[in-house]
C-alpha atoms as a PDB file:
ATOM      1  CA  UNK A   1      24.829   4.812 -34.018  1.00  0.00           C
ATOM      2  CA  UNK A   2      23.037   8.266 -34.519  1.00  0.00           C
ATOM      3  CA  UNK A   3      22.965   8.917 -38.061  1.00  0.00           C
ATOM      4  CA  UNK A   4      24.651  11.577 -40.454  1.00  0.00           C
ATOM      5  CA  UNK A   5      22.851  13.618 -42.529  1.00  0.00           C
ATOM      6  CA  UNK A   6      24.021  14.893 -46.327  1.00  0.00           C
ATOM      7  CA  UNK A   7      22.946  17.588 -47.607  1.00  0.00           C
ATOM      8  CA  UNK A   8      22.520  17.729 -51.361  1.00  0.00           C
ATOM      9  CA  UNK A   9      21.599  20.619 -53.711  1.00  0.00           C
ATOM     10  CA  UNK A  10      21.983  18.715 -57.046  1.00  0.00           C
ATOM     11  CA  UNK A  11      19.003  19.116 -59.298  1.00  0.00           C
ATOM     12  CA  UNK A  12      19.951  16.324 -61.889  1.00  0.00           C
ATOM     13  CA  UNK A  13      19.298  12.736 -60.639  1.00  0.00           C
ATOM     14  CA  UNK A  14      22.191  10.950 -62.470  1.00  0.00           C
ATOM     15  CA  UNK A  15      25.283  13.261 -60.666  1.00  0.00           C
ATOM     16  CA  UNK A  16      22.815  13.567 -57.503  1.00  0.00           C
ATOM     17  CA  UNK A  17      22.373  10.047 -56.785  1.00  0.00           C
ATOM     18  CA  UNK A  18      26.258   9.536 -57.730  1.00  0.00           C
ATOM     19  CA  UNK A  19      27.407  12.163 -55.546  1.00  0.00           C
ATOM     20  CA  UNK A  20      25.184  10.134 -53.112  1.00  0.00           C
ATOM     21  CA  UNK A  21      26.648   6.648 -53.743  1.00  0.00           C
ATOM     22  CA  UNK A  22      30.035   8.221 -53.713  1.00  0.00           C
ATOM     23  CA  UNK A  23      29.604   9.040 -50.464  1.00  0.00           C
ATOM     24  CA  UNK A  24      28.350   6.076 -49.038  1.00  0.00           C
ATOM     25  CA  UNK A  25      31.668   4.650 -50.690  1.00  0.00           C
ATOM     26  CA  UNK A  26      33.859   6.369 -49.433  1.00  0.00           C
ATOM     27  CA  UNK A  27      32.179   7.294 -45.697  1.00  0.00           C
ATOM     28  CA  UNK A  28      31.738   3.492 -45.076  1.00  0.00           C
ATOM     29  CA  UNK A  29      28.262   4.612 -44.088  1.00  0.00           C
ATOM     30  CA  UNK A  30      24.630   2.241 -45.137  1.00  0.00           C
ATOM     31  CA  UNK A  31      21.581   4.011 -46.366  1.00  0.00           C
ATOM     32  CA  UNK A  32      20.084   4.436 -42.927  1.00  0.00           C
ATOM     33  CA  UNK A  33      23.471   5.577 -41.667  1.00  0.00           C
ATOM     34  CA  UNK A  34      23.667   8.535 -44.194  1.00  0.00           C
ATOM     35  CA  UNK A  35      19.958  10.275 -44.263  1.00  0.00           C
ATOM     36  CA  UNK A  36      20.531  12.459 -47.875  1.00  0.00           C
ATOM     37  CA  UNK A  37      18.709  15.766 -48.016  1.00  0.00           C
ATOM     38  CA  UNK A  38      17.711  17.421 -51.322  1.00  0.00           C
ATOM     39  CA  UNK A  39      17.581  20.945 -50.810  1.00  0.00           C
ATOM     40  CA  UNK A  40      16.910  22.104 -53.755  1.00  0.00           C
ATOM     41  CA  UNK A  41      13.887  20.075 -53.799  1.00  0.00           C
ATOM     42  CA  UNK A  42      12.491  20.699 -50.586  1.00  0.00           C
ATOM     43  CA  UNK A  43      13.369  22.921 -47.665  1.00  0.00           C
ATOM     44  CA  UNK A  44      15.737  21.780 -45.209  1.00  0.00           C
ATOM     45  CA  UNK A  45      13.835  19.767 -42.318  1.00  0.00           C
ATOM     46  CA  UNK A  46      14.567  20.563 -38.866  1.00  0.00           C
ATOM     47  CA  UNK A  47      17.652  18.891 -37.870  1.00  0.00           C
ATOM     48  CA  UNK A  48      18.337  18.165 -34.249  1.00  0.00           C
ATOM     49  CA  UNK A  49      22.368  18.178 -33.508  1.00  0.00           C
ATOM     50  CA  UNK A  50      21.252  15.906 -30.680  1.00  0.00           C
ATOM     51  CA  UNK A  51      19.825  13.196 -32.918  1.00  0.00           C
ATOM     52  CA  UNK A  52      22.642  13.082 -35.493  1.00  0.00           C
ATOM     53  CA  UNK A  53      26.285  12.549 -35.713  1.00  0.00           C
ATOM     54  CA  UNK A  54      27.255  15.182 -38.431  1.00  0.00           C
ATOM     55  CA  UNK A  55      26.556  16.486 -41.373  1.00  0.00           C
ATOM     56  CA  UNK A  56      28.211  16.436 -44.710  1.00  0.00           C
ATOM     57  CA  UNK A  57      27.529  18.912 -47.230  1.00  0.00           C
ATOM     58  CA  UNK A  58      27.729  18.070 -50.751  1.00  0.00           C
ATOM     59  CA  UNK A  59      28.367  19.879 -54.273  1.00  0.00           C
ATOM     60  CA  UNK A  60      26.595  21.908 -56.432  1.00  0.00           C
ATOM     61  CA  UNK A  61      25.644  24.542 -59.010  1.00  0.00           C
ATOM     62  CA  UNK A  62      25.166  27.392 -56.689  1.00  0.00           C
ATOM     63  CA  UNK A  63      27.187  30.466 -56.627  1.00  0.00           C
ATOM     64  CA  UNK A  64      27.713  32.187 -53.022  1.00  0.00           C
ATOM     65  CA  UNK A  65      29.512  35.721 -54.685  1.00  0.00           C
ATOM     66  CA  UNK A  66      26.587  36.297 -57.069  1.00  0.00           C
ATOM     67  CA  UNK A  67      24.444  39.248 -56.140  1.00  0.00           C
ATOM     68  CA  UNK A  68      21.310  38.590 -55.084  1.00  0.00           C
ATOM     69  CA  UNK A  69      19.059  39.657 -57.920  1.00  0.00           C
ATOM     70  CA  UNK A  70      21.065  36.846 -59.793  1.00  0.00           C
ATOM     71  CA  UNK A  71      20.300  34.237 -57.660  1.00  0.00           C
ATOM     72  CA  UNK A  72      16.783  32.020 -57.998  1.00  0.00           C
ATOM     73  CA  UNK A  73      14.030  31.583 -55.066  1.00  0.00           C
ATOM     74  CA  UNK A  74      15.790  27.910 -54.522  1.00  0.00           C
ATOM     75  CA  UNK A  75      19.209  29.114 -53.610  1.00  0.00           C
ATOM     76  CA  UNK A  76      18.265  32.365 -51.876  1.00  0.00           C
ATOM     77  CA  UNK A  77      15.806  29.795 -50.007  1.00  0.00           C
ATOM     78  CA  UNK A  78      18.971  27.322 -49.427  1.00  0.00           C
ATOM     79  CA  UNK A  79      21.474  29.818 -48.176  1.00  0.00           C
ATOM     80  CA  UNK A  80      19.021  31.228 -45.617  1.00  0.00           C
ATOM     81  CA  UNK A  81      18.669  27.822 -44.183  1.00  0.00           C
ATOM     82  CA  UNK A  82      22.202  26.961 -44.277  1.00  0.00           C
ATOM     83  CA  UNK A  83      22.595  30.101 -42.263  1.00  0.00           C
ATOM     84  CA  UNK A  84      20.604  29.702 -39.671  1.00  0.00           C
ATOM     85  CA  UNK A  85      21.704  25.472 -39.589  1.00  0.00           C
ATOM     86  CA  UNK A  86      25.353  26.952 -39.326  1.00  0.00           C
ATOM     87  CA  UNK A  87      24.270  29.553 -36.154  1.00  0.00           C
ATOM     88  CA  UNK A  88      23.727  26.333 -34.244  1.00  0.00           C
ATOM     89  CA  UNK A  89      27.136  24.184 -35.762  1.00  0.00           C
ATOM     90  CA  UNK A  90      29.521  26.962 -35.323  1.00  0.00           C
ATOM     91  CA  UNK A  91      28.039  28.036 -31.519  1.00  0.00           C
ATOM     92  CA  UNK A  92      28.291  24.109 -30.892  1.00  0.00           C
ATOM     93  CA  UNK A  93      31.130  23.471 -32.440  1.00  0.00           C
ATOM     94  CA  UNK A  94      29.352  20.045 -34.176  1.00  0.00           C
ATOM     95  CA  UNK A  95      30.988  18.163 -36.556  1.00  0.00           C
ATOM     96  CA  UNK A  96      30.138  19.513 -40.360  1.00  0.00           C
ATOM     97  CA  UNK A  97      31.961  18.477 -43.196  1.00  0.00           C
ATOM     98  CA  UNK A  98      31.189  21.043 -46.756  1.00  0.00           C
ATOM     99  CA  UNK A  99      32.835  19.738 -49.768  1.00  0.00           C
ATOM    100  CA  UNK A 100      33.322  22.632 -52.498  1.00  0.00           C
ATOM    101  CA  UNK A 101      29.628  24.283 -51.403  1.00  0.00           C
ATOM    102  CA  UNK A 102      30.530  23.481 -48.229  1.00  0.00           C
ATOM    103  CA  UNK A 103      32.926  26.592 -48.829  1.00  0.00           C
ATOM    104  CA  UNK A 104      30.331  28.787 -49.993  1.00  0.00           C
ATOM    105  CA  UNK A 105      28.173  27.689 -46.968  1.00  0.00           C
ATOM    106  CA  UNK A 106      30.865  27.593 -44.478  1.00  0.00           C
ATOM    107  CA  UNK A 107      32.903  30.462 -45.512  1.00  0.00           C
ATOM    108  CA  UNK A 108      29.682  33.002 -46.602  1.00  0.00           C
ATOM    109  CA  UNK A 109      28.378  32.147 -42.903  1.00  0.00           C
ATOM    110  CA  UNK A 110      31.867  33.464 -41.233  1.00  0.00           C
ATOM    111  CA  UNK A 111      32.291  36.709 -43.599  1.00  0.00           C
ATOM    112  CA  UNK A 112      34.997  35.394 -46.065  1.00  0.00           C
ATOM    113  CA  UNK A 113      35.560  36.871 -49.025  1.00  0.00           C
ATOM    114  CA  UNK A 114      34.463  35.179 -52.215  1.00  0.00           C
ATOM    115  CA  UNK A 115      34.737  35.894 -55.400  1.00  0.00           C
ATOM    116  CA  UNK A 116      36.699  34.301 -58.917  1.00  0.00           C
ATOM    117  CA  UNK A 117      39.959  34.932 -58.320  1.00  0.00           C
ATOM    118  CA  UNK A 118      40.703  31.690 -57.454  1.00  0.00           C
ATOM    119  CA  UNK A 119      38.893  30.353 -59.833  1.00  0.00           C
ATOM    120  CA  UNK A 120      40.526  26.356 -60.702  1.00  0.00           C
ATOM    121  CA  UNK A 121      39.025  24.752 -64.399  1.00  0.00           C
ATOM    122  CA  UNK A 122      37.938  20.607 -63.701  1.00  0.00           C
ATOM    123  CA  UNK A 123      41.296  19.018 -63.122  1.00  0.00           C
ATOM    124  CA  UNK A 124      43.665  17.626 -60.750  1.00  0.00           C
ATOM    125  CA  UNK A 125      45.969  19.936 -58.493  1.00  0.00           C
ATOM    126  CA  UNK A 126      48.521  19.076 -55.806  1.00  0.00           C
ATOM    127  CA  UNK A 127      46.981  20.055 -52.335  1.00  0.00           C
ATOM    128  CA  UNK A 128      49.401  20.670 -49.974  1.00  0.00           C
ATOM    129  CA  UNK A 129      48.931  21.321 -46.083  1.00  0.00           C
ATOM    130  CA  UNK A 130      49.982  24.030 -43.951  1.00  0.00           C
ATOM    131  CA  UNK A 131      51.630  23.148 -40.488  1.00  0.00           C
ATOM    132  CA  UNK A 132      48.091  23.216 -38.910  1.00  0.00           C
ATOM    133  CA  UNK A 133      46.762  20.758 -41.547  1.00  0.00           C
ATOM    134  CA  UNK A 134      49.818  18.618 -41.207  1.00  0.00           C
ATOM    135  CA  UNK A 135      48.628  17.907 -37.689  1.00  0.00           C
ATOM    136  CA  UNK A 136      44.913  18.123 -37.703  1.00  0.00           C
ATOM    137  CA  UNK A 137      42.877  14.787 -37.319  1.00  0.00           C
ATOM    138  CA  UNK A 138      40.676  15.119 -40.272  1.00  0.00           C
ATOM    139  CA  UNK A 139      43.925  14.913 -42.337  1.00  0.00           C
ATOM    140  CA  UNK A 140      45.549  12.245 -40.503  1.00  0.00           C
ATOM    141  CA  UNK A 141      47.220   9.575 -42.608  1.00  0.00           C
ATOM    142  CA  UNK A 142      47.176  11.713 -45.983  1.00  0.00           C
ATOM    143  CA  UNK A 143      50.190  13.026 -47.356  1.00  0.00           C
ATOM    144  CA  UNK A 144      51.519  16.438 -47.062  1.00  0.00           C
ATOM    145  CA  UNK A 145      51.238  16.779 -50.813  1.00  0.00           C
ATOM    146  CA  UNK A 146      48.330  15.087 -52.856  1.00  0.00           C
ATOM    147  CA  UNK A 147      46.471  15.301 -55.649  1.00  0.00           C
ATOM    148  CA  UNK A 148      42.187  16.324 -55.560  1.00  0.00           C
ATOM    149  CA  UNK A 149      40.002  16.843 -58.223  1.00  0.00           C
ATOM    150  CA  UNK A 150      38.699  20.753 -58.538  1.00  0.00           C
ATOM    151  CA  UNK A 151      36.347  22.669 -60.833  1.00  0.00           C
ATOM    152  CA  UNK A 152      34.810  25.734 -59.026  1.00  0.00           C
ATOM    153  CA  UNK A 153      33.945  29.038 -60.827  1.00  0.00           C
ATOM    154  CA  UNK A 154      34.995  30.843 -57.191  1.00  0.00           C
ATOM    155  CA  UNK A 155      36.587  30.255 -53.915  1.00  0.00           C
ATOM    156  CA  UNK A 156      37.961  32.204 -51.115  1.00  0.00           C
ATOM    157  CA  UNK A 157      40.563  34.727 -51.565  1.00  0.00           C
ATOM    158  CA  UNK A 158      40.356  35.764 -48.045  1.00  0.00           C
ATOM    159  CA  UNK A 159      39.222  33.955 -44.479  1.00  0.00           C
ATOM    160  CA  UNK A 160      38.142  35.338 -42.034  1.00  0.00           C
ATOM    161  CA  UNK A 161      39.598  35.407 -38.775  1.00  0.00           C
ATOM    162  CA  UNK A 162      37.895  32.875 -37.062  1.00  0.00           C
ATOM    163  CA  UNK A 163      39.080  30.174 -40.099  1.00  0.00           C
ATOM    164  CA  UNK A 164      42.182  28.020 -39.522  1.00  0.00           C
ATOM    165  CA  UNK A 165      43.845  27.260 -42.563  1.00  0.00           C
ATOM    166  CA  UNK A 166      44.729  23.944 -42.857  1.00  0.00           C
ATOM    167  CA  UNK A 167      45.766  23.041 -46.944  1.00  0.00           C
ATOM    168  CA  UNK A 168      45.965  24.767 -49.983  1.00  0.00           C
ATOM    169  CA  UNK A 169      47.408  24.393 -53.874  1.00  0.00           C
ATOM    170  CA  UNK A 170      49.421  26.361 -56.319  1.00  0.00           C
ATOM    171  CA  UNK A 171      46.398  28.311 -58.146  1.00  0.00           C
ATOM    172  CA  UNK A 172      43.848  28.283 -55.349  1.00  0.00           C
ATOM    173  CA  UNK A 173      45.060  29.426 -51.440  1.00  0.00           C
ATOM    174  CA  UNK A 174      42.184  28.406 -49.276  1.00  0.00           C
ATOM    175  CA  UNK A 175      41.438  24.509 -49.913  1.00  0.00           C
ATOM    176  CA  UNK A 176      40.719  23.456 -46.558  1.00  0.00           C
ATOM    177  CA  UNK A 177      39.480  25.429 -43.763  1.00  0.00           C
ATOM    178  CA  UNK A 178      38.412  24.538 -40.004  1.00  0.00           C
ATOM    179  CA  UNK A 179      36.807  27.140 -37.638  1.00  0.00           C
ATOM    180  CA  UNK A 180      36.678  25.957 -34.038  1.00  0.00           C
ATOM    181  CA  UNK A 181      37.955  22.390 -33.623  1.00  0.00           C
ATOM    182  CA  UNK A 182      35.247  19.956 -35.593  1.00  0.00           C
ATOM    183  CA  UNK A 183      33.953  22.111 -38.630  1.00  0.00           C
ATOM    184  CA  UNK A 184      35.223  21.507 -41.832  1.00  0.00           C
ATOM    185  CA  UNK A 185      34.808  22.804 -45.523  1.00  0.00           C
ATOM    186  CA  UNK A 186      37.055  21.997 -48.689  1.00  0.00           C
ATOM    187  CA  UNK A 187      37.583  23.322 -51.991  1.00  0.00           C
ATOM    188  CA  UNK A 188      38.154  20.117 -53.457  1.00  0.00           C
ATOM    189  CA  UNK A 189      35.818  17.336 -53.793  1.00  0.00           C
ATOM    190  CA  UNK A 190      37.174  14.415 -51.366  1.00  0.00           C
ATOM    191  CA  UNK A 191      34.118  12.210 -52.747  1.00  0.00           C
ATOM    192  CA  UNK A 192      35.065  12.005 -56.305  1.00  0.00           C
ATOM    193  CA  UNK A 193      36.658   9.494 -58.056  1.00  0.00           C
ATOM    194  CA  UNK A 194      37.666   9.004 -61.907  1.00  0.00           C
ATOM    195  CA  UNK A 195      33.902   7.977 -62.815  1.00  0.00           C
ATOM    196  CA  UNK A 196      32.299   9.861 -60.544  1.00  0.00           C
ATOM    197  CA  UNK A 197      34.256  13.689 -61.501  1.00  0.00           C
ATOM    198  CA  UNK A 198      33.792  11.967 -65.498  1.00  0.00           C
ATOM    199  CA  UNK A 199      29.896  11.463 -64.830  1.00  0.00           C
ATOM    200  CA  UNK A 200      29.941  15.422 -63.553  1.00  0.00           C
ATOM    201  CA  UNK A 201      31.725  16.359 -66.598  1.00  0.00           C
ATOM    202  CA  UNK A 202      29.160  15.021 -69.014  1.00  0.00           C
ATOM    203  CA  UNK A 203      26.284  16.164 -66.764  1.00  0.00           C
ATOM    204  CA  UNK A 204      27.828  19.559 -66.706  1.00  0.00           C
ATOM    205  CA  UNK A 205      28.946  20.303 -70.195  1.00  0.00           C
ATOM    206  CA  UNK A 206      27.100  22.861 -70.649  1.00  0.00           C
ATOM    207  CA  UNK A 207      27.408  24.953 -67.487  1.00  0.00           C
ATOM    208  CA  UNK A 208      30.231  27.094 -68.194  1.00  0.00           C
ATOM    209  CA  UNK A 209      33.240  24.960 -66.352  1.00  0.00           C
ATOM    210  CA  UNK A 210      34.990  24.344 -70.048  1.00  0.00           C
ATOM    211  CA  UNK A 211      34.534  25.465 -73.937  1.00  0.00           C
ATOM    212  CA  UNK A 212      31.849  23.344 -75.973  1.00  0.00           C
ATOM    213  CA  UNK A 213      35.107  22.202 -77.780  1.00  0.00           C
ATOM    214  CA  UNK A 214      37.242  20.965 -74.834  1.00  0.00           C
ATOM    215  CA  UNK A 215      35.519  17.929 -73.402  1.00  0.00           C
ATOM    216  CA  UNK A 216      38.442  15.428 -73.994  1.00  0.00           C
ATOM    217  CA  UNK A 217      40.871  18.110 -72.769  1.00  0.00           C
ATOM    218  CA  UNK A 218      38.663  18.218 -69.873  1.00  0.00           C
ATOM    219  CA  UNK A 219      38.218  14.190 -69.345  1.00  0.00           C
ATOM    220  CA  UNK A 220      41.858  13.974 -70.117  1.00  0.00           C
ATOM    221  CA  UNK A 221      42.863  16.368 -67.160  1.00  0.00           C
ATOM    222  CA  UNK A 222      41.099  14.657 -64.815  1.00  0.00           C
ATOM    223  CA  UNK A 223      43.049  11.177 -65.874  1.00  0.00           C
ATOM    224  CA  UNK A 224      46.195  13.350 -65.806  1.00  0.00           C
ATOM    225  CA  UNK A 225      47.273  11.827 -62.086  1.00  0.00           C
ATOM    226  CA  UNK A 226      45.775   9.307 -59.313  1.00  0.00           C
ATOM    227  CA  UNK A 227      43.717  10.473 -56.817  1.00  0.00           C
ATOM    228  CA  UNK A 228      43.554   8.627 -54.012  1.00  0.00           C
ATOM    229  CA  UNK A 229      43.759  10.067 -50.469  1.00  0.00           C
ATOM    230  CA  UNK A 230      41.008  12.857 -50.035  1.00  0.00           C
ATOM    231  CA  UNK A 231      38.180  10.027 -49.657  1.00  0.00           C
ATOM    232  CA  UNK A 232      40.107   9.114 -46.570  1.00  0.00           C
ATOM    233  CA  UNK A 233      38.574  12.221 -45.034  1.00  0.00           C
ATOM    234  CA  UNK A 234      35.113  10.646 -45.500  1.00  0.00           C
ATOM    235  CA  UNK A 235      36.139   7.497 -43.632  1.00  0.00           C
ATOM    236  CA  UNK A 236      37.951  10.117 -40.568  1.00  0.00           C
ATOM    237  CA  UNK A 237      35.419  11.963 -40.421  1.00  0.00           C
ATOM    238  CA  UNK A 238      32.899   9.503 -39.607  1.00  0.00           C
ATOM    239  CA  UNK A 239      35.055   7.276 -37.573  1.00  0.00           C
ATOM    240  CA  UNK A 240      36.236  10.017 -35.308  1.00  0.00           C
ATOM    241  CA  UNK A 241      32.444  11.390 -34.818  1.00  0.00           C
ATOM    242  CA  UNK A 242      30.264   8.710 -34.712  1.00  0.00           C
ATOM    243  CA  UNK A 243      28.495   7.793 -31.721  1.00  0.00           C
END
């Protein structure tokens, strides 16, 4: 089997190599199987669509709707290779995968608006599909209705035409997109689990998600329901593209 790449822009080992782990978990994938790329490291090797399977993209700190004279060498550096990776996805059509930066990536690359409307604090919302989700193969055996862990300081308030909605909740509308027929991106975070979203809490205290005073509320919202289907996207994902 051709491996799958992940790319990673987590500068703190502990949540990087969890986020990591997590999805190994939940992909079914081995080391070799899942080739993890630091980008904000190192730039972003060449990647040859012929010699891979897909590509996940992980979380992480960076903010797409910040101007640019707020944004540091390493993300200006990461979005221009994430568009110019995504010219070459999007024209082929190759399987991608973006979990909650994967809508920054994804969504920035097709012209969607983005900006804090839509802002959701760490917790648990009900996802829900739209028709198109309910019969898209990434989503296959998930319920119409189910619970993902969020925290995002933006999100899209409006796709672009080329996006096909496919889920969204209450307090956010765009949680899952597709444009063309195998490239993905969602709001949510279909790699966390309890101890995985509690590690990011702890690691991210101090970011601006919550107050300095509501860390249990936090950790308690995040307990507040199960969350159990999103991973299965992981384990679609790679058994519908590997090869």
């Amino acid at each position: 089997m051709k491996p799958f790449v992940l790319l990673a822009t987590r500068a703190e080992d502990v949540p990087a190599d969890e986020e990591y782990a997590l999805f190994l978990r939940y992909t079914g994938l081995s080391p070799d199987e899942l080739i993890r790329v630091r980008l904000e490291a190192e730039p972003m090797p060449q990647i040859d669509l012929d010699e891979v399977s897909g590509i996940f993209v992980g979380g992480g700190p960076f903010n797409a709707s910040h101007p640019l004279e707020k944004k540091s060498p390493t993300q200006r550096r990461v979005e221009q290779e994430f568009g110019i990776l995504l010219d070459e996805v999007v024209a082929r059509d190759f399987p991608f995968l973006g979990a909650c930066y994967g809508v920054g990536t994804l969504g920035a690359h097709q012209g969607a608006v983005i900006d804090r409307t839509y802002s959701e604090p760490i917790s648990v919302v009900p996802v829900t599909m739209t028709e198109a989700g309910a019969s898209d193969p990434l989503l296959a055996g998930i319920p119409a209705t189910f619970g993902a862990f969020v925290g995002h300081k933006e999100a899209i308030s409006q796709l672009p035409p080329s996006a096909t909605l496919l889920a969204s909740s209450p307090t956010c509308p765009v949680q899952v997109f597709r444009v063309g027929k195998n490239v993905y991106a969602t709001q949510f975070h279909p790699e966390l689990d309890v101890e995985g979203i509690t590690t990011r809490i702890h690691a991210y205290a101090d970011y601006g998600y919550f107050a300095a005073d509501e860390l249990e509320l936090t950790l308690a919202a995040v307990r507040s329901a199960a969350v159990s289907h999103p991973s299965r996207m992981l384990r679609t994902f790679v058994e519908r593209y590997a090869r």
